[in-house]
Protein backbone atom coordinates (compact mmCIF):
# COMPACT_ATOMS: atom_id res chain seq x y z
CA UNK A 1 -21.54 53.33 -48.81
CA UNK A 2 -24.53 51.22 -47.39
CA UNK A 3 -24.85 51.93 -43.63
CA UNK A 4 -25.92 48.51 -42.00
CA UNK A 5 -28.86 48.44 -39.47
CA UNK A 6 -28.58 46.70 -36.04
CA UNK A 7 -31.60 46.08 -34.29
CA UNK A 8 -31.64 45.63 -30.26
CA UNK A 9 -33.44 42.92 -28.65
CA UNK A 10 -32.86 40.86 -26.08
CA UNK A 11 -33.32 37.61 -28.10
CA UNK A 12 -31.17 38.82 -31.00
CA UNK A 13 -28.30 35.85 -31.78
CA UNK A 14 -25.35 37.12 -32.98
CA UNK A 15 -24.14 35.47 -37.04
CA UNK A 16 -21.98 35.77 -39.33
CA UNK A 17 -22.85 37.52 -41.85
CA UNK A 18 -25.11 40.51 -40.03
CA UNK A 19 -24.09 42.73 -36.88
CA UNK A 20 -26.28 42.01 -34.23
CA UNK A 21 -26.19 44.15 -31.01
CA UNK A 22 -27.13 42.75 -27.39
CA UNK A 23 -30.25 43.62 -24.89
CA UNK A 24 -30.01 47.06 -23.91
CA UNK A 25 -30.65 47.71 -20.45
CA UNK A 26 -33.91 49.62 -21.42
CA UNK A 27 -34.95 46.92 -23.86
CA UNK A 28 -35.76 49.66 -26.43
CA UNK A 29 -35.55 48.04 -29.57
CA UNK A 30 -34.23 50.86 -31.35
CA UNK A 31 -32.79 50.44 -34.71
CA UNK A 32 -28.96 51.42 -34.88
CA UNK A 33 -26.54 52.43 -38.13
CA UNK A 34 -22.81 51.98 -38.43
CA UNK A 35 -20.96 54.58 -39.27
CA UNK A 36 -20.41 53.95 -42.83
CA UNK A 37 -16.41 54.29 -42.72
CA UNK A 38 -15.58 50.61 -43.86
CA UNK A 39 -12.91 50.00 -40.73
CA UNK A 40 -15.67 51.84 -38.21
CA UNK A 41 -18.05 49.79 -39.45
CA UNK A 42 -15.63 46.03 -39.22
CA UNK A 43 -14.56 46.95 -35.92
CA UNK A 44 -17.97 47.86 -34.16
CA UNK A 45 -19.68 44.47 -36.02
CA UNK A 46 -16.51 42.50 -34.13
CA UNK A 47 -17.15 44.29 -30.38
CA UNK A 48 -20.80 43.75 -30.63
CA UNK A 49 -20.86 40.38 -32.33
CA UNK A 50 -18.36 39.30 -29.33
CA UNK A 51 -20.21 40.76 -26.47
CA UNK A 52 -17.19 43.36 -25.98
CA UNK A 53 -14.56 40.39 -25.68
CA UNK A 54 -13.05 41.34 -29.19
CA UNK A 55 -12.18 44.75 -31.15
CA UNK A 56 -11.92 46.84 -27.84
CA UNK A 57 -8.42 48.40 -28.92
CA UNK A 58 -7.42 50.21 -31.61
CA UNK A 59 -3.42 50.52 -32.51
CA UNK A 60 -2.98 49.65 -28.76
CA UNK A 61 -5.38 52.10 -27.29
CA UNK A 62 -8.64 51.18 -25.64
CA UNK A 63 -11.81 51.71 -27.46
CA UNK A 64 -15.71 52.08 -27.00
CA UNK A 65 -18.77 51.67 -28.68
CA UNK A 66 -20.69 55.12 -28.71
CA UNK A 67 -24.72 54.68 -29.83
CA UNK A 68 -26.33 58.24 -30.35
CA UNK A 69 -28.99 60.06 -31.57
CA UNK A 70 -28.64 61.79 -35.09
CA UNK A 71 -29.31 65.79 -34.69
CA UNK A 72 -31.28 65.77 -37.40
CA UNK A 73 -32.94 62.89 -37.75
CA UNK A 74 -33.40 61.18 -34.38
CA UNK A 75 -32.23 57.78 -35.56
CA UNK A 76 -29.49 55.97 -33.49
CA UNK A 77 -26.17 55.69 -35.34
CA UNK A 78 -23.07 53.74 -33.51
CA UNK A 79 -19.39 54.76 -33.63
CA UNK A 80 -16.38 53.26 -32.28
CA UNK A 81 -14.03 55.90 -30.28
CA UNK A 82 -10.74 55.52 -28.12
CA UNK A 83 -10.99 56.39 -24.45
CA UNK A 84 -9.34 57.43 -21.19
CA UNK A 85 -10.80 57.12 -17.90
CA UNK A 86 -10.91 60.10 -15.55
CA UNK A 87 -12.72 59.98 -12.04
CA UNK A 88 -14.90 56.77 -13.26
CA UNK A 89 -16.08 58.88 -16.23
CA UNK A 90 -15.02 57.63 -19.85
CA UNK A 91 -13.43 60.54 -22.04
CA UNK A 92 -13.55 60.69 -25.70
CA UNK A 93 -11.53 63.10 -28.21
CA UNK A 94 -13.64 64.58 -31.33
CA UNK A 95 -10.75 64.86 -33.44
CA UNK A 96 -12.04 63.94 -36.66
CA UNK A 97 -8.36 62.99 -37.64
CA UNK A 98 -7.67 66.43 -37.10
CA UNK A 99 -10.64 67.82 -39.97
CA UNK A 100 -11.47 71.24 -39.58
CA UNK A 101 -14.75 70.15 -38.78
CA UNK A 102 -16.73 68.04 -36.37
CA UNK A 103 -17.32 65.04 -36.69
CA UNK A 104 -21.20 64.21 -37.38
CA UNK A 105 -21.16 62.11 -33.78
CA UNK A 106 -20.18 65.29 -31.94
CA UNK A 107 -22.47 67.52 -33.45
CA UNK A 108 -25.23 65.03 -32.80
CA UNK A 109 -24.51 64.63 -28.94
CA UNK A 110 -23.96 68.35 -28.26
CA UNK A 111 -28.02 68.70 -29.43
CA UNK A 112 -28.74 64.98 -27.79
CA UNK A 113 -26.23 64.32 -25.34
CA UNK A 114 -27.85 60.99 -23.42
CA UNK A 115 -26.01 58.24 -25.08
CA UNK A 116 -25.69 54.24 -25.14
CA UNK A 117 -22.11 52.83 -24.19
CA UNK A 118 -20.41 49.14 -24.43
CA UNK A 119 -17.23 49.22 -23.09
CA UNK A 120 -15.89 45.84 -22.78
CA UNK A 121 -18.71 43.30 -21.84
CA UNK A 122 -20.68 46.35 -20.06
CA UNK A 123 -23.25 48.36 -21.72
CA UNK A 124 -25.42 51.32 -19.94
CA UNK A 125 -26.96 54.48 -20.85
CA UNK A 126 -24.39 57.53 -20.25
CA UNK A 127 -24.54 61.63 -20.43
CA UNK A 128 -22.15 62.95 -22.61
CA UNK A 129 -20.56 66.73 -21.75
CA UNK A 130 -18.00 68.56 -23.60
CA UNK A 131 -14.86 69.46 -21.29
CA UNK A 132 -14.17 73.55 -20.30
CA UNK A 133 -11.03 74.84 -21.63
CA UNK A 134 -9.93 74.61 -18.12
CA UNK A 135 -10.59 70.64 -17.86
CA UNK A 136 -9.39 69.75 -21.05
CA UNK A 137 -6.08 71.53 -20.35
CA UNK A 138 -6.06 69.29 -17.20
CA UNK A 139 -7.03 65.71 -19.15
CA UNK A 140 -4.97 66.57 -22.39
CA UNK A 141 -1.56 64.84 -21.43
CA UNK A 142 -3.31 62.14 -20.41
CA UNK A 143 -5.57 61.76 -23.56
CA UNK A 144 -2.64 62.78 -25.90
CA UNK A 145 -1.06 59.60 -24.06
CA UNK A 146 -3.92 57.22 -24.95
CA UNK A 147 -3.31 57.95 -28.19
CA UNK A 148 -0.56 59.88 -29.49
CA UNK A 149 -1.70 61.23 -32.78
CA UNK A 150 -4.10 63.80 -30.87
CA UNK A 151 -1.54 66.30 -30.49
CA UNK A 152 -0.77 65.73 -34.81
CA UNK A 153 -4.27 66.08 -35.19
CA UNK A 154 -4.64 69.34 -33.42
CA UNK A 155 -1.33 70.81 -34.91
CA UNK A 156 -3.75 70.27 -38.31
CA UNK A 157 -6.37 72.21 -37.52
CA UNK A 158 -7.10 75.61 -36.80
CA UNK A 159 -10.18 74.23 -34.63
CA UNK A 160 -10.03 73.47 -31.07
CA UNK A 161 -10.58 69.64 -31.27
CA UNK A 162 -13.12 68.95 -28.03
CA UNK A 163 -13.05 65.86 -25.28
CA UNK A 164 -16.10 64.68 -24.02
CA UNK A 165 -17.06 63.21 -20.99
CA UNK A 166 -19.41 60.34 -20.71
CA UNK A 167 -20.83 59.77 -17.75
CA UNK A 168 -22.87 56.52 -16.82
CA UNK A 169 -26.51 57.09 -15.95
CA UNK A 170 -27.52 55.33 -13.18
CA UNK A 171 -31.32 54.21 -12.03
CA UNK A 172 -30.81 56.36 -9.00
CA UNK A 173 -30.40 59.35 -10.81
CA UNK A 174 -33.13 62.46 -11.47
């Protein structure tokens, strides 16, 4: 499957037949890929084409748009995940429909783990951090909650399916 390319800039006007994402807050003018999964890729061109007014659920359960880095080669691919909130932070489940693998996204932010958010109408650079055991014990009900097929998904796989935190980045920050 073709992945499309989204290009950032702050004069970009969204139409109707290519996905156009807004100004990011650094103005970077990276280049972006959908993930190639065809419902992935419908849903992400509907949040960004609507300035996060439309595609922010999923079955019922709130959803992001997650821009990273690739691990291997450093090009910006975008994703849309279900969250939870915890503590301000946003928390993310790498369940891969219960795979027994990663998903590509995950691998990529464990080796680059600054990432680009939109979450509704907002979107800011955040730090992405895979839970302890001990935390994701804590978040899981909560998580599992969101989004009730977690718990199938890890009753699937022998691997221990990780939650992320992403944390926004703010200018006054090191």
């Amino acid at each position: 499957m073709v992945q499309r390319e989204v290009t950032y800039s702050p004069n970009t006007q969204p139409s109707q037949d290519t996905p156009t994402a807004a100004s990011v807050p650094d103005g970077s003018g990276d280049t972006v890929q959908t993930s190639p999964i065809g419902w992935v890729a419908k849903q992400a061109k509907i949040y960004e084409e609507s300035g996060g007014t439309k595609g922010t659920t999923a079955g019922g359960s709130p959803c992001l748009l997650l821009d990273y880095q690739g691990r291997r080669s450093g090009r910006w691919h975008r994703t849309v995940l279900i969250y939870t909130r915890d503590a301000g932070a946003y928390l993310v489940v790498a369940s891969n429909g219960g795979a027994d693998h990663h998903p590509k996204w995950y691998l990529s932010i464990a080796e680059h783990p600054n990432v680009r958010l939109r979450v509704g109408t907002d979107r800011f650079p955040a730090h992405a951090e895979t839970l302890s055991p001990d935390e994701k014990a804590r978040v899981w009900p909560y998580v599992a909650a969101t989004f009730a097929q977690y718990d199938e998904y890890q009753k699937k796989t022998s691997r221990d399916i990780p939650v992320v935190r992403l944390e926004r980045i703010t200018s006054d920050q090191p």
